[in-house]
N, C-alpha and C. Protein backbone atom coordinates (compact mmCIF):
# COMPACT_ATOMS: atom_id res chain seq x y z
N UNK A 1 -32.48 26.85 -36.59
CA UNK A 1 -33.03 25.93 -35.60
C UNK A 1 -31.92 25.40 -34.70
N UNK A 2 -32.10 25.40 -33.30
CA UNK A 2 -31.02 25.07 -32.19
C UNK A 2 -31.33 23.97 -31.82
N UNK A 3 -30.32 23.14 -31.76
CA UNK A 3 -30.45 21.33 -31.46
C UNK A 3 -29.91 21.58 -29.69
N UNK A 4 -30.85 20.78 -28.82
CA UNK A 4 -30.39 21.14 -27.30
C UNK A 4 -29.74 20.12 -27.35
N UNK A 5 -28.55 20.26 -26.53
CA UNK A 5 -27.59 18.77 -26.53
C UNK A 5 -28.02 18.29 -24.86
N UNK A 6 -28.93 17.50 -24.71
CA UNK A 6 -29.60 16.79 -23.61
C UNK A 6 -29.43 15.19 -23.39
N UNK A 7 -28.90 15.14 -22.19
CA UNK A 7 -28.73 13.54 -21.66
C UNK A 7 -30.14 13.11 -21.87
N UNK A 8 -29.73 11.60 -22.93
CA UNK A 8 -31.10 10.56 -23.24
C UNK A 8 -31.45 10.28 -21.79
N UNK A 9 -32.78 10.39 -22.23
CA UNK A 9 -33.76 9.65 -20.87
C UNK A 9 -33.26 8.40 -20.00
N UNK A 10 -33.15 8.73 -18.78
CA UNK A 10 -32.39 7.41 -18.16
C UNK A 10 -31.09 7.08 -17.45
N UNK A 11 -30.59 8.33 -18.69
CA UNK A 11 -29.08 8.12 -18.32
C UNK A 11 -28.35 9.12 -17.09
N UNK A 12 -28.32 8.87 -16.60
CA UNK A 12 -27.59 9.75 -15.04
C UNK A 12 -26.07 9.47 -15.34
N UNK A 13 -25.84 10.45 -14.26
CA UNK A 13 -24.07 10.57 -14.24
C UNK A 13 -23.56 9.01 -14.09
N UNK A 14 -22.24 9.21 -14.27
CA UNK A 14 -21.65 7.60 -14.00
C UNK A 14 -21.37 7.56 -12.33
N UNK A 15 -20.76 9.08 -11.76
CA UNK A 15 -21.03 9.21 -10.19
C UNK A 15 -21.67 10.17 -9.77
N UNK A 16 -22.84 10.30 -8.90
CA UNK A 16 -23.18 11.10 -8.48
C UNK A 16 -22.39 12.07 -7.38
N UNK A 17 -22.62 13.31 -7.35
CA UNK A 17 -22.41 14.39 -6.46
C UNK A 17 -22.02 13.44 -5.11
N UNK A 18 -22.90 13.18 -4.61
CA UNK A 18 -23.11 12.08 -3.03
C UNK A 18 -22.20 11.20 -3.17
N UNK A 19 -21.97 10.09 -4.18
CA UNK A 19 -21.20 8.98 -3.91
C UNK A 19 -19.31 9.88 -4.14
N UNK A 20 -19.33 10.59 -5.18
CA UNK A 20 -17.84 11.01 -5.26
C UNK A 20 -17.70 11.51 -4.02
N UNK A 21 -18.22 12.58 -3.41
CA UNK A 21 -18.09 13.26 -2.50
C UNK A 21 -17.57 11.73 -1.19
N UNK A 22 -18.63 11.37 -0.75
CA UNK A 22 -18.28 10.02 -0.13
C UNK A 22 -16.47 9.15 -0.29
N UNK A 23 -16.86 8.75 -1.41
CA UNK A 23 -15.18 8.32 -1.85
C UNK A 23 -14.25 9.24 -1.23
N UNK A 24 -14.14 10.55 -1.85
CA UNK A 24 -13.50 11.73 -1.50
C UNK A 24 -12.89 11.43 -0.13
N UNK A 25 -14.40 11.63 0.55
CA UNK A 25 -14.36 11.88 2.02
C UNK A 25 -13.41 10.44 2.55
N UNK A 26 -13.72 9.40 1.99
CA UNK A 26 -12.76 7.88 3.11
C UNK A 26 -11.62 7.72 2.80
N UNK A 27 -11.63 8.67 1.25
CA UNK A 27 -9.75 8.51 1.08
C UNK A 27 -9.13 9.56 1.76
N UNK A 28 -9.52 10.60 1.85
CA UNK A 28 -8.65 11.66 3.38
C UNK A 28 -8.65 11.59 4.55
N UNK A 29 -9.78 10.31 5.12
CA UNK A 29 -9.67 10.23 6.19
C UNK A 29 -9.19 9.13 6.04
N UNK A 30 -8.99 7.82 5.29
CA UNK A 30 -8.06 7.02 5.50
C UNK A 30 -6.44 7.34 5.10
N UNK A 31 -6.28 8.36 4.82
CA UNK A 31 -4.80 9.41 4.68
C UNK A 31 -4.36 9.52 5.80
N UNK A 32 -5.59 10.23 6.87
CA UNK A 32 -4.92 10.96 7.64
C UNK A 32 -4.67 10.31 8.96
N UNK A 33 -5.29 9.07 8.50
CA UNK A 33 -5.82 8.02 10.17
C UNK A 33 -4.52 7.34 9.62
N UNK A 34 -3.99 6.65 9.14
CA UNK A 34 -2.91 5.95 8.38
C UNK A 34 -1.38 6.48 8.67
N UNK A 35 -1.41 7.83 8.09
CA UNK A 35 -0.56 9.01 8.49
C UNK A 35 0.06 8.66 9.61
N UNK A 36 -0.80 9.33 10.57
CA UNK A 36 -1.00 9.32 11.89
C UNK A 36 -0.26 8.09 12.56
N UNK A 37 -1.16 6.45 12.31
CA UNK A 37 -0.65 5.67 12.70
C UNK A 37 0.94 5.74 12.90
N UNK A 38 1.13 5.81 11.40
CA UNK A 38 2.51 5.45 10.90
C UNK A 38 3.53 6.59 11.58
N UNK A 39 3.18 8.03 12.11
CA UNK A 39 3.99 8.50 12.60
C UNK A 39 4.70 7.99 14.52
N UNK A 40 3.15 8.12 14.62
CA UNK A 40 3.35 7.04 16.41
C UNK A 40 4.03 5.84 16.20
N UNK A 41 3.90 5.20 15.51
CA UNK A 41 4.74 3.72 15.12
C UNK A 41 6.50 4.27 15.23
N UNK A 42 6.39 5.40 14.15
CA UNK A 42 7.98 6.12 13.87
C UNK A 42 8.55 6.32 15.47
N UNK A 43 7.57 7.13 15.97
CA UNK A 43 7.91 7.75 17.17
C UNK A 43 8.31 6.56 18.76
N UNK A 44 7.69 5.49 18.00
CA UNK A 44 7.62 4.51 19.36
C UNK A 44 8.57 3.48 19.14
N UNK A 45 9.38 3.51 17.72
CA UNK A 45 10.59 2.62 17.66
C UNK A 45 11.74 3.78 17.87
N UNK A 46 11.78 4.74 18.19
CA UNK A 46 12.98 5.45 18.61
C UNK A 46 12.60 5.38 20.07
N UNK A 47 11.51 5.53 20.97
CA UNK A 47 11.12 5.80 22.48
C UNK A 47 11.36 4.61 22.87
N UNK A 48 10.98 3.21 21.98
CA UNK A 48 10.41 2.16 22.90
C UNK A 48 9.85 1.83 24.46
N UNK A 49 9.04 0.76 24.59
CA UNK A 49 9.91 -0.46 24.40
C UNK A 49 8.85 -0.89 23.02
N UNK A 50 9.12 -1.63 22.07
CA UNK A 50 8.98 -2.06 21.32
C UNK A 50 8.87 -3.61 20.94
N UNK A 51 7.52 -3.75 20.36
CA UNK A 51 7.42 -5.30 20.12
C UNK A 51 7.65 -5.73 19.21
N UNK A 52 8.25 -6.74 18.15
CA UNK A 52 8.22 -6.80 16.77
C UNK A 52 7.92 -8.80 16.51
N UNK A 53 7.46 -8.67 15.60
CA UNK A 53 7.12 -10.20 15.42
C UNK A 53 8.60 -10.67 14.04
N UNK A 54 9.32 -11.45 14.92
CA UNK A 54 10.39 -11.91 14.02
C UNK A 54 10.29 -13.25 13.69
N UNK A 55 10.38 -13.21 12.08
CA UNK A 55 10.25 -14.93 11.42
C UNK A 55 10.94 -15.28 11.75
N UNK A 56 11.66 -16.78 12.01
CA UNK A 56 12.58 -17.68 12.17
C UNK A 56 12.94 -18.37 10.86
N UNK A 57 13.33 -18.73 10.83
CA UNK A 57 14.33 -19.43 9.43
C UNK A 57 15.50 -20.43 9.48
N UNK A 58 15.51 -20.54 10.59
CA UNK A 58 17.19 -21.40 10.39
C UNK A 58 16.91 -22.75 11.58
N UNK A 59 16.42 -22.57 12.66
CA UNK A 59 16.34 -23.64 14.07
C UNK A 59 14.91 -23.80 13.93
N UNK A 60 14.78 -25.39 13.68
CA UNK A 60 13.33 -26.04 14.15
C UNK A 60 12.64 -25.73 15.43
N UNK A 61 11.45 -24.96 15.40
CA UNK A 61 10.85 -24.98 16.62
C UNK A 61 10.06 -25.96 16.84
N UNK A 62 9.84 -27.06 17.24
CA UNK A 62 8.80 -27.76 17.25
C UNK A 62 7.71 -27.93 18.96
N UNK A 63 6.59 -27.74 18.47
CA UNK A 63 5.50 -27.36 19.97
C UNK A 63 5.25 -28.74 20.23
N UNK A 64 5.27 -28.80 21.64
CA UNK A 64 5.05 -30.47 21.99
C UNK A 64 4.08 -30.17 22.79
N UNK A 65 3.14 -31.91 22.76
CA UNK A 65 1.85 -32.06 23.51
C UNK A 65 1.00 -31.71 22.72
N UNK A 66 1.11 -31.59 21.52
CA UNK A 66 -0.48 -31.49 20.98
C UNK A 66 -1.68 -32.29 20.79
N UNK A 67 -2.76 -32.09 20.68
CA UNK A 67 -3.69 -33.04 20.54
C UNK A 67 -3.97 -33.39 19.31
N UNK A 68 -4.60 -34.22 19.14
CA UNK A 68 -5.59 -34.84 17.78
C UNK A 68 -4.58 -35.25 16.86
N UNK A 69 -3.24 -36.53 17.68
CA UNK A 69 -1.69 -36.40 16.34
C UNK A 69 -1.27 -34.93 15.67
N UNK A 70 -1.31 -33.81 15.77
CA UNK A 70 -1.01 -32.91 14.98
C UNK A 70 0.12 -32.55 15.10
N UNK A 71 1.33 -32.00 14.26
CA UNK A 71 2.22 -31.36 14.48
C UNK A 71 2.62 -30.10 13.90
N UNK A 72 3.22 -29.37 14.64
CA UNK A 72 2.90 -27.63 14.08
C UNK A 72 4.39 -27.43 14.65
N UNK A 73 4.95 -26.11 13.67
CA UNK A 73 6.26 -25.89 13.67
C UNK A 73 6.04 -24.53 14.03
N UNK A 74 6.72 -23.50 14.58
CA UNK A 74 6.85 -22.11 15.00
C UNK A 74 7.62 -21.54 13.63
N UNK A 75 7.10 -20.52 12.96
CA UNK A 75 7.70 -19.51 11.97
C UNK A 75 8.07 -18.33 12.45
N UNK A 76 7.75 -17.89 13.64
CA UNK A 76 7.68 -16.58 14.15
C UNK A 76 8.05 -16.19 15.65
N UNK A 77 8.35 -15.56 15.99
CA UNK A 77 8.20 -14.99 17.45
C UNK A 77 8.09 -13.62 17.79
N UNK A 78 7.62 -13.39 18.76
CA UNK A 78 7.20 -12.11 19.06
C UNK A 78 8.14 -11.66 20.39
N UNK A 79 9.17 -10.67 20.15
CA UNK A 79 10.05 -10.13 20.94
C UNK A 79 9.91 -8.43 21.58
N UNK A 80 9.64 -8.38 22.93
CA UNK A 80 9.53 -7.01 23.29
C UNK A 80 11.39 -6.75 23.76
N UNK A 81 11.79 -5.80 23.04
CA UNK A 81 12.74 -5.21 23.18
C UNK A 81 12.47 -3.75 24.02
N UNK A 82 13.25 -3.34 24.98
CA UNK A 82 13.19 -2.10 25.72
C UNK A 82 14.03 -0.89 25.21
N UNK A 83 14.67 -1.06 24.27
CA UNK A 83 15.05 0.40 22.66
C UNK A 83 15.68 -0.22 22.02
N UNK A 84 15.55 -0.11 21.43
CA UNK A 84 16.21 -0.64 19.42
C UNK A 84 17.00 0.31 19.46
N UNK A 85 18.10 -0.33 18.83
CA UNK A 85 19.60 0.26 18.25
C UNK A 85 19.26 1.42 17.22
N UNK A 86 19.57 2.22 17.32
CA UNK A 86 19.26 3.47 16.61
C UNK A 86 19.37 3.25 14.64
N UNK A 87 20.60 2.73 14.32
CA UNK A 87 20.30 1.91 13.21
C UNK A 87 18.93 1.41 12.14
N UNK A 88 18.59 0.36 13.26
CA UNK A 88 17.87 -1.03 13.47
C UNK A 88 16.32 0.17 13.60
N UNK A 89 16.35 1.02 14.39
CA UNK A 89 14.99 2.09 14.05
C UNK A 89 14.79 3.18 13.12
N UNK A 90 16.18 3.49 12.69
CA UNK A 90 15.78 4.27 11.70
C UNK A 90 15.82 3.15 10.61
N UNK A 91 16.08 2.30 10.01
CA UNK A 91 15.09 1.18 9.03
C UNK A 91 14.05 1.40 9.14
N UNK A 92 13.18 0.89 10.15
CA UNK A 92 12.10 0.60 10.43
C UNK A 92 10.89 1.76 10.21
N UNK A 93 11.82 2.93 10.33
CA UNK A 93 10.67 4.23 10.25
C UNK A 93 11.09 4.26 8.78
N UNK A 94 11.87 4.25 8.13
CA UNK A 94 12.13 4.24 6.72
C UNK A 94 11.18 3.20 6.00
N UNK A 95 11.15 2.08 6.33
CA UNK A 95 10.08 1.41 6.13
C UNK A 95 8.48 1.60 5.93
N UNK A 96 8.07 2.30 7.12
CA UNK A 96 7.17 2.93 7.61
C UNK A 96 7.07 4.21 6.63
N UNK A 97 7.99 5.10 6.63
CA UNK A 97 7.60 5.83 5.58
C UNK A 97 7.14 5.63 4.05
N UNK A 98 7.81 4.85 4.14
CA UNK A 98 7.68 4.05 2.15
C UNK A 98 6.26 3.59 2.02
N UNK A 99 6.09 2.48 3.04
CA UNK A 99 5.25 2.11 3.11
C UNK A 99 3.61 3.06 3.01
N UNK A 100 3.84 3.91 4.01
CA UNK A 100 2.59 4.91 4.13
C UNK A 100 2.74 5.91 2.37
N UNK A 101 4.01 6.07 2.22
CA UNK A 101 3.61 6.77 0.53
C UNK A 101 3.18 6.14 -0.16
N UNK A 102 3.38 4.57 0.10
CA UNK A 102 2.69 3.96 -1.01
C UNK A 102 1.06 3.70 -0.64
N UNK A 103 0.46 4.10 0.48
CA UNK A 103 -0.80 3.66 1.25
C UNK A 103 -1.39 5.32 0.06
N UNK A 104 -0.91 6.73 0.50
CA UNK A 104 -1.22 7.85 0.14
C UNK A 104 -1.23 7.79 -1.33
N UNK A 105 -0.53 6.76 -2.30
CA UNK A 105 -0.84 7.07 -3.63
C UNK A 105 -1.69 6.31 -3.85
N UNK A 106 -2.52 5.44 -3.21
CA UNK A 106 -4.03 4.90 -3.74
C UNK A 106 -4.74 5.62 -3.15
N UNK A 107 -4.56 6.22 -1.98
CA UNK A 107 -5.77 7.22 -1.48
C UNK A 107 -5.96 8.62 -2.50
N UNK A 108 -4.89 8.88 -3.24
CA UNK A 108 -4.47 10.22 -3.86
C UNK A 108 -5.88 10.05 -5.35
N UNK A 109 -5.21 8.53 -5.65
CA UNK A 109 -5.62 7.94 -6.68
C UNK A 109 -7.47 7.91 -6.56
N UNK A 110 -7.74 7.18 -5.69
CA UNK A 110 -9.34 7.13 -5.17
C UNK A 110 -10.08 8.65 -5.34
N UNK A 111 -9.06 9.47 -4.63
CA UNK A 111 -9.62 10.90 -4.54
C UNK A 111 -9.44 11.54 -5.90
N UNK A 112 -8.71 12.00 -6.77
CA UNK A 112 -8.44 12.10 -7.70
C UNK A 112 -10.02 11.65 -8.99
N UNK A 113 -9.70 10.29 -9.20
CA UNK A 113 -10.82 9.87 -9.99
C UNK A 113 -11.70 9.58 -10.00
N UNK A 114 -12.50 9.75 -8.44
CA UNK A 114 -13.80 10.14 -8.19
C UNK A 114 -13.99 11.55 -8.21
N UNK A 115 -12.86 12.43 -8.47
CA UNK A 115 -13.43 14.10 -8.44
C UNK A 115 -13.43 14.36 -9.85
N UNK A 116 -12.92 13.07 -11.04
CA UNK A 116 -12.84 13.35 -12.52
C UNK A 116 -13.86 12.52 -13.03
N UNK A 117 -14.38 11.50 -12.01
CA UNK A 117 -15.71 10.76 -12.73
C UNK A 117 -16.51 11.44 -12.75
N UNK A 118 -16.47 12.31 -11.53
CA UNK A 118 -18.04 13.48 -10.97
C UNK A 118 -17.91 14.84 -12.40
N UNK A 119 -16.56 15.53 -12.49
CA UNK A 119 -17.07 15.92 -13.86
C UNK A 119 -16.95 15.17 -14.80
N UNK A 120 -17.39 14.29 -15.07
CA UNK A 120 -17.35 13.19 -16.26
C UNK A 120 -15.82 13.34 -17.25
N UNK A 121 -14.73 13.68 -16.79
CA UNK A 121 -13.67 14.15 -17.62
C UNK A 121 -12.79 12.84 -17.16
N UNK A 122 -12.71 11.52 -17.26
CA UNK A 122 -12.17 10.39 -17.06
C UNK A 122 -10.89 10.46 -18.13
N UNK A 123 -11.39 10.13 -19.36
CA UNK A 123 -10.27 9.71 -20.02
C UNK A 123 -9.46 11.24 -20.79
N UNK A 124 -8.89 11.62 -19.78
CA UNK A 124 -8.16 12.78 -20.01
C UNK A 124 -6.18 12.27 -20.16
N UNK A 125 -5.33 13.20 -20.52
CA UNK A 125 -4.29 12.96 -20.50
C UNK A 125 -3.73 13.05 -19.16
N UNK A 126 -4.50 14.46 -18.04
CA UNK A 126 -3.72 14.18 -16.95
C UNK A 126 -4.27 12.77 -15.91
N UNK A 127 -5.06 12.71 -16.31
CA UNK A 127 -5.85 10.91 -15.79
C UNK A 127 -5.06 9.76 -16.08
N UNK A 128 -4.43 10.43 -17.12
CA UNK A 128 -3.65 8.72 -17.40
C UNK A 128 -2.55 8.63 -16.70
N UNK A 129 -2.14 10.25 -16.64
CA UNK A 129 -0.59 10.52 -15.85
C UNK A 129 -0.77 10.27 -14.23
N UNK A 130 -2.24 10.51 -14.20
CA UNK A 130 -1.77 10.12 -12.31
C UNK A 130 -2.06 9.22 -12.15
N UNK A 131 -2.94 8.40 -12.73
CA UNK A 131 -3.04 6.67 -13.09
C UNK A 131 -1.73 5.91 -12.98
N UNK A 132 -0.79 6.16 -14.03
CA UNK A 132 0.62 5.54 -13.70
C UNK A 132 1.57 6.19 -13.00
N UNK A 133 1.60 7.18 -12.21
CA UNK A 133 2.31 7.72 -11.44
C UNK A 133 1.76 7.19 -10.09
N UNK A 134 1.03 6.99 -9.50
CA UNK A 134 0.30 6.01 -8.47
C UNK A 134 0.51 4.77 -8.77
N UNK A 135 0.79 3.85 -9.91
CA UNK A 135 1.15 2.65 -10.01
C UNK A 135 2.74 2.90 -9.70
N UNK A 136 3.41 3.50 -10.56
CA UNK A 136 4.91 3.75 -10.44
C UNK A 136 5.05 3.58 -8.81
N UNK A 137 4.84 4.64 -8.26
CA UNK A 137 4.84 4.96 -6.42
C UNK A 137 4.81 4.04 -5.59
N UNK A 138 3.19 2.98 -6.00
CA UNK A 138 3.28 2.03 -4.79
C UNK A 138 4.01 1.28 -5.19
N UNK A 139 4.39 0.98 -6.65
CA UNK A 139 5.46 -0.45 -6.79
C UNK A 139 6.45 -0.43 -5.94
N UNK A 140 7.18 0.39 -6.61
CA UNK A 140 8.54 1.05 -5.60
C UNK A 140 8.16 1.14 -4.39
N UNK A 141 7.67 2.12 -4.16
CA UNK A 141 7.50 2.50 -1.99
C UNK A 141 7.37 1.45 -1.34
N UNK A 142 6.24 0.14 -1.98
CA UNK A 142 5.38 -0.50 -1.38
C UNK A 142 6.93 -1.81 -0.86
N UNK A 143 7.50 -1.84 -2.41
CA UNK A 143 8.72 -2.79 -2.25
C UNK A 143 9.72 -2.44 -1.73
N UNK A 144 10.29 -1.21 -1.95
CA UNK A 144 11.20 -0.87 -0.52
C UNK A 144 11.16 -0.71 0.63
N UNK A 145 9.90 -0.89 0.84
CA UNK A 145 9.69 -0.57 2.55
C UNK A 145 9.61 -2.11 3.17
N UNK A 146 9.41 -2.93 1.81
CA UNK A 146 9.22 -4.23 2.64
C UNK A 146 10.40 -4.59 2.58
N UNK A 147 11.35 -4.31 1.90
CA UNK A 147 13.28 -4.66 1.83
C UNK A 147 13.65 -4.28 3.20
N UNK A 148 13.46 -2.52 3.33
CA UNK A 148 14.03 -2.35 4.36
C UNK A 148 13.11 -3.01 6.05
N UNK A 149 12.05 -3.13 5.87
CA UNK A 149 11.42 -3.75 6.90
C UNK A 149 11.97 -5.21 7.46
N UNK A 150 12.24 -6.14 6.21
CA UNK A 150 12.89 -6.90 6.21
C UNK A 150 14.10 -7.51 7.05
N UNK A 151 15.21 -6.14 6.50
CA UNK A 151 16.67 -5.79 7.12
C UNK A 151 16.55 -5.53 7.92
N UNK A 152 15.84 -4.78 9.02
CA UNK A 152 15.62 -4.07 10.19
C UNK A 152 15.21 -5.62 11.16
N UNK A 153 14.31 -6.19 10.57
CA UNK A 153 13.98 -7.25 11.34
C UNK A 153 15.25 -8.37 11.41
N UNK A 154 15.53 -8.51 10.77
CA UNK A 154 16.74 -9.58 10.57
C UNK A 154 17.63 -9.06 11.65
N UNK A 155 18.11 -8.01 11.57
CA UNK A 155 19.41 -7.40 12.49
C UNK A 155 18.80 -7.78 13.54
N UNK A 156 17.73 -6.99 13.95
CA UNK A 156 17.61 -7.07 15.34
C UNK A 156 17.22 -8.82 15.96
N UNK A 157 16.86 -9.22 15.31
CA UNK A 157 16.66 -10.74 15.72
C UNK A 157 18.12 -11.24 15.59
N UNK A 158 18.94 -10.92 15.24
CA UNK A 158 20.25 -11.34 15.20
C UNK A 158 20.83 -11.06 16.33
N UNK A 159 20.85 -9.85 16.65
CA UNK A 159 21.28 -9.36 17.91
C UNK A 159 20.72 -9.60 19.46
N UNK A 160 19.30 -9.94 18.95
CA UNK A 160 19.00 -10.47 20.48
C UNK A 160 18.71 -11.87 20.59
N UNK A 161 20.05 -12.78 19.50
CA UNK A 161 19.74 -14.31 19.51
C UNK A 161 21.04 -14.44 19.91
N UNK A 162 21.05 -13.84 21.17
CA UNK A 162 22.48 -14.07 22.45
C UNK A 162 22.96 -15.72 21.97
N UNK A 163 22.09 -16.68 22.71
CA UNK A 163 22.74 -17.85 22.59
C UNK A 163 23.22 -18.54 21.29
N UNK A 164 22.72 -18.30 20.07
CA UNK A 164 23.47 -18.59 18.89
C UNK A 164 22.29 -19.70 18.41
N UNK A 165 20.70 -20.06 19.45
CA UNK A 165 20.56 -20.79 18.46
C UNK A 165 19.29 -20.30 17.61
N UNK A 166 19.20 -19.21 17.29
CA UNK A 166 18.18 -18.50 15.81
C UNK A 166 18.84 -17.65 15.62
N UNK A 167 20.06 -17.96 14.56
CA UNK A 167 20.91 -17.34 14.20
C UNK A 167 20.52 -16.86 12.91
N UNK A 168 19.07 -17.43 12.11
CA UNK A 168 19.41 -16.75 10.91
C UNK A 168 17.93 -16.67 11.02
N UNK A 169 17.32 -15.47 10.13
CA UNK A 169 15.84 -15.48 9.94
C UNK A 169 15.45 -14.56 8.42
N UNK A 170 14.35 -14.80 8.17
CA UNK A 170 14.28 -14.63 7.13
C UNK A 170 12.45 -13.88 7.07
N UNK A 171 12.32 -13.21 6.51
CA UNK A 171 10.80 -12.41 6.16
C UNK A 171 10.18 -12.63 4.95
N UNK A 172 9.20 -12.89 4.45
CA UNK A 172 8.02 -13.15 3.29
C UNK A 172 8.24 -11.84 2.55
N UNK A 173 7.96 -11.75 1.44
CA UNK A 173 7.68 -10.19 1.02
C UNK A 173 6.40 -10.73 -0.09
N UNK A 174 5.22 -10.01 0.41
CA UNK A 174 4.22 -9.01 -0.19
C UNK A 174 4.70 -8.57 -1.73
N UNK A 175 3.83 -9.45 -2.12
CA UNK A 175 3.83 -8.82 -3.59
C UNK A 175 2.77 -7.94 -4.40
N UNK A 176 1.63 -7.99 -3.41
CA UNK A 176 0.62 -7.25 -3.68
C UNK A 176 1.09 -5.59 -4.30
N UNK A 177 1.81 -5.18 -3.53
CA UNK A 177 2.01 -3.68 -4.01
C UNK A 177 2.77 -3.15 -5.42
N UNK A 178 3.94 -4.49 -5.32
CA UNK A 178 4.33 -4.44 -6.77
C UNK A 178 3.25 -4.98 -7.82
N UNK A 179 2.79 -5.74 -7.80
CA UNK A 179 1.90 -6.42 -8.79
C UNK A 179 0.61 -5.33 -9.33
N UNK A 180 -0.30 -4.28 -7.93
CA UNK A 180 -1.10 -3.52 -8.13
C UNK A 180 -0.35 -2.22 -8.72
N UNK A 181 0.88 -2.24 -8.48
CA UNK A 181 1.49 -0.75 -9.36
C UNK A 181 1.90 -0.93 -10.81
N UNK A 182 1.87 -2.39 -11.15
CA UNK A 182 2.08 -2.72 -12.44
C UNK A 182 0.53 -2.75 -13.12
N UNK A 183 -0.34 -3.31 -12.42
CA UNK A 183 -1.43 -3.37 -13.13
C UNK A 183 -2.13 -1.52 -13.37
N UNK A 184 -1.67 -0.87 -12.47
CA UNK A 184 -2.13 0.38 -12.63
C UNK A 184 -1.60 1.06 -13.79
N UNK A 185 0.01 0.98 -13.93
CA UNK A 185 0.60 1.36 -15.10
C UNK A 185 -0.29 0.83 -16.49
N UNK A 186 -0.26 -0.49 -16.28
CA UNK A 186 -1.00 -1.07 -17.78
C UNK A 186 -2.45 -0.35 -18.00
N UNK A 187 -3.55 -0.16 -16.48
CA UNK A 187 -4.61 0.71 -16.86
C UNK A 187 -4.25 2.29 -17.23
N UNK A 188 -3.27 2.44 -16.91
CA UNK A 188 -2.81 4.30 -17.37
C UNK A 188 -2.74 4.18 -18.84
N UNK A 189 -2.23 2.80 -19.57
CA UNK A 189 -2.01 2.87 -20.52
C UNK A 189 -3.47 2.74 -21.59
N UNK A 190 -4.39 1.92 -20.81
CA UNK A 190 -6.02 1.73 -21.42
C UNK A 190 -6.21 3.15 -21.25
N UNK A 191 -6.31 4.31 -20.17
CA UNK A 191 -6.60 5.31 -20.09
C UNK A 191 -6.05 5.80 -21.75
N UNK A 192 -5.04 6.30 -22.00
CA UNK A 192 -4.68 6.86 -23.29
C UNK A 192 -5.16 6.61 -24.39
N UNK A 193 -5.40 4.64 -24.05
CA UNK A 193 -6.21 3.90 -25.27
C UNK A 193 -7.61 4.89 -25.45
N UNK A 194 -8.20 5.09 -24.39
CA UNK A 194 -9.70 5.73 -24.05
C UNK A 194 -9.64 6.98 -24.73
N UNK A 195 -8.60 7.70 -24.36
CA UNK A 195 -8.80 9.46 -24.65
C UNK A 195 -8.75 9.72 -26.64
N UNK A 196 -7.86 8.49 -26.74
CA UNK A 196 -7.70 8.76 -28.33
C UNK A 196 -8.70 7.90 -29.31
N UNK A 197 -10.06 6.85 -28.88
CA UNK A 197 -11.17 6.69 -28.79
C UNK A 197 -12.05 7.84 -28.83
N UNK A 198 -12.01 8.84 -27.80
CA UNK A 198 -12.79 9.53 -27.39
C UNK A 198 -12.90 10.76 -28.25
N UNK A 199 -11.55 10.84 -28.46
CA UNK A 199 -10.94 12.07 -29.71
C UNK A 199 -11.42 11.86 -30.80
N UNK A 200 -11.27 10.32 -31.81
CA UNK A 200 -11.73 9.98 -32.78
C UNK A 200 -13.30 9.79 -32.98
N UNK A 201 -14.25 10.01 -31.46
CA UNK A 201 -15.37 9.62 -31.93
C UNK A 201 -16.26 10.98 -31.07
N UNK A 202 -15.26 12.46 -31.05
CA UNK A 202 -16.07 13.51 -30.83
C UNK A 202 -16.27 14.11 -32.14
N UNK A 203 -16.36 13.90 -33.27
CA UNK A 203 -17.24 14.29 -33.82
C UNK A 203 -18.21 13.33 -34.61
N UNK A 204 -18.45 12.30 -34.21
CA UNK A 204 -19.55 11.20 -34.91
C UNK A 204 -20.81 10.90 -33.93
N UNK A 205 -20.98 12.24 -33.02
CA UNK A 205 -21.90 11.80 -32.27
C UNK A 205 -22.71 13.08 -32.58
């Protein structure tokens, strides 16, 4: 007598054909639209002229005439430069590059485990490996690109603070990318938790 091994009534895939496919589809086109950006960006800090928004850090700006008692301080300025020091742009595309590898290993990631949900093969060993190899990637990429983005900005606001008085400036850094490449590592590690679950309970079903 042959036992048919048949999905209980009810139960459908965890993704359908349509929705993976979908996913699929917005993570290559948000690859390639991203890409793209980031290469014209590359291309337009070596051509300029170039705009960049530089924090301030060191000289009080303070805006006068405001209404309603308020007072508001300037953190930022926005400087069009007509070419960046060759230096000072290759940072910036270095930046830009890091940055976009770390954009491509969540798109890699999206695409990836919607094409392993669709064959239901999730908690696999190579799942766990590109799970934390996409966390590994953006930590790093995501944080060096904001170092060197950083440096690039600093110089050049240094250099075009002729009169001496925003002499020093300083940039925020984004922690989002490190923090999501750590949390990805720790889910690579639930992934393994899963597969050796999965191992211990293929034959009790």
């Amino acid at each position: 007598m042959q036992t048919e091994n048949r999905r209980p009534s009810g139960q459908g895939k965890v993704v359908s054909r349509a929705d993976a496919v979908a996913i699929m589809t917005v993570a290559a086109l948000a690859a390639t639209a991203t890409t793209f950006l980031t290469i014209a960006g590359i291309i337009a800090n070596f051509a300029g002229p170039v705009t960049l928004t530089l924090p301030l850090h060191s000289s009080p700006q303070d805006p006068t005439g405001l209404e309603l008692g308020a007072t508001a301080r300037f953190t930022a300025m926005e400087a069009t430069i007509p070419g960046l020091p060759s230096g000072e742009a290759a940072l910036l595309a270095w930046a830009g590059v890091l940055g976009q590898v770390g954009v491509l290993a969540v798109a890699a990631l999206l695409f990836l485990l919607a094409l392993r949900l669709r064959g239901e093969n999730l908690f696999t060993p190579a799942s766990a490996w590109i799970v934390g190899a996409c966390g590994v990637v953006l930590a790093l990429a995501g944080s060096a690109g904001q170092v060197l983005d950083a440096v690039a900005r600093t110089r050049v606001a240094r250099l075009i603070a002729a009169n001496g008085q925003s002499d020093g400036f300083a940039a925020g850094f984004n922690f989002t990318p490190l923090v999501a490449g750590v949390v990805l590592v720790l889910i690579a590690g639930v992934f393994r938790f899963g597969r050796r679950l999965q191992k211990d309970t293929e034959g009790l079903v």
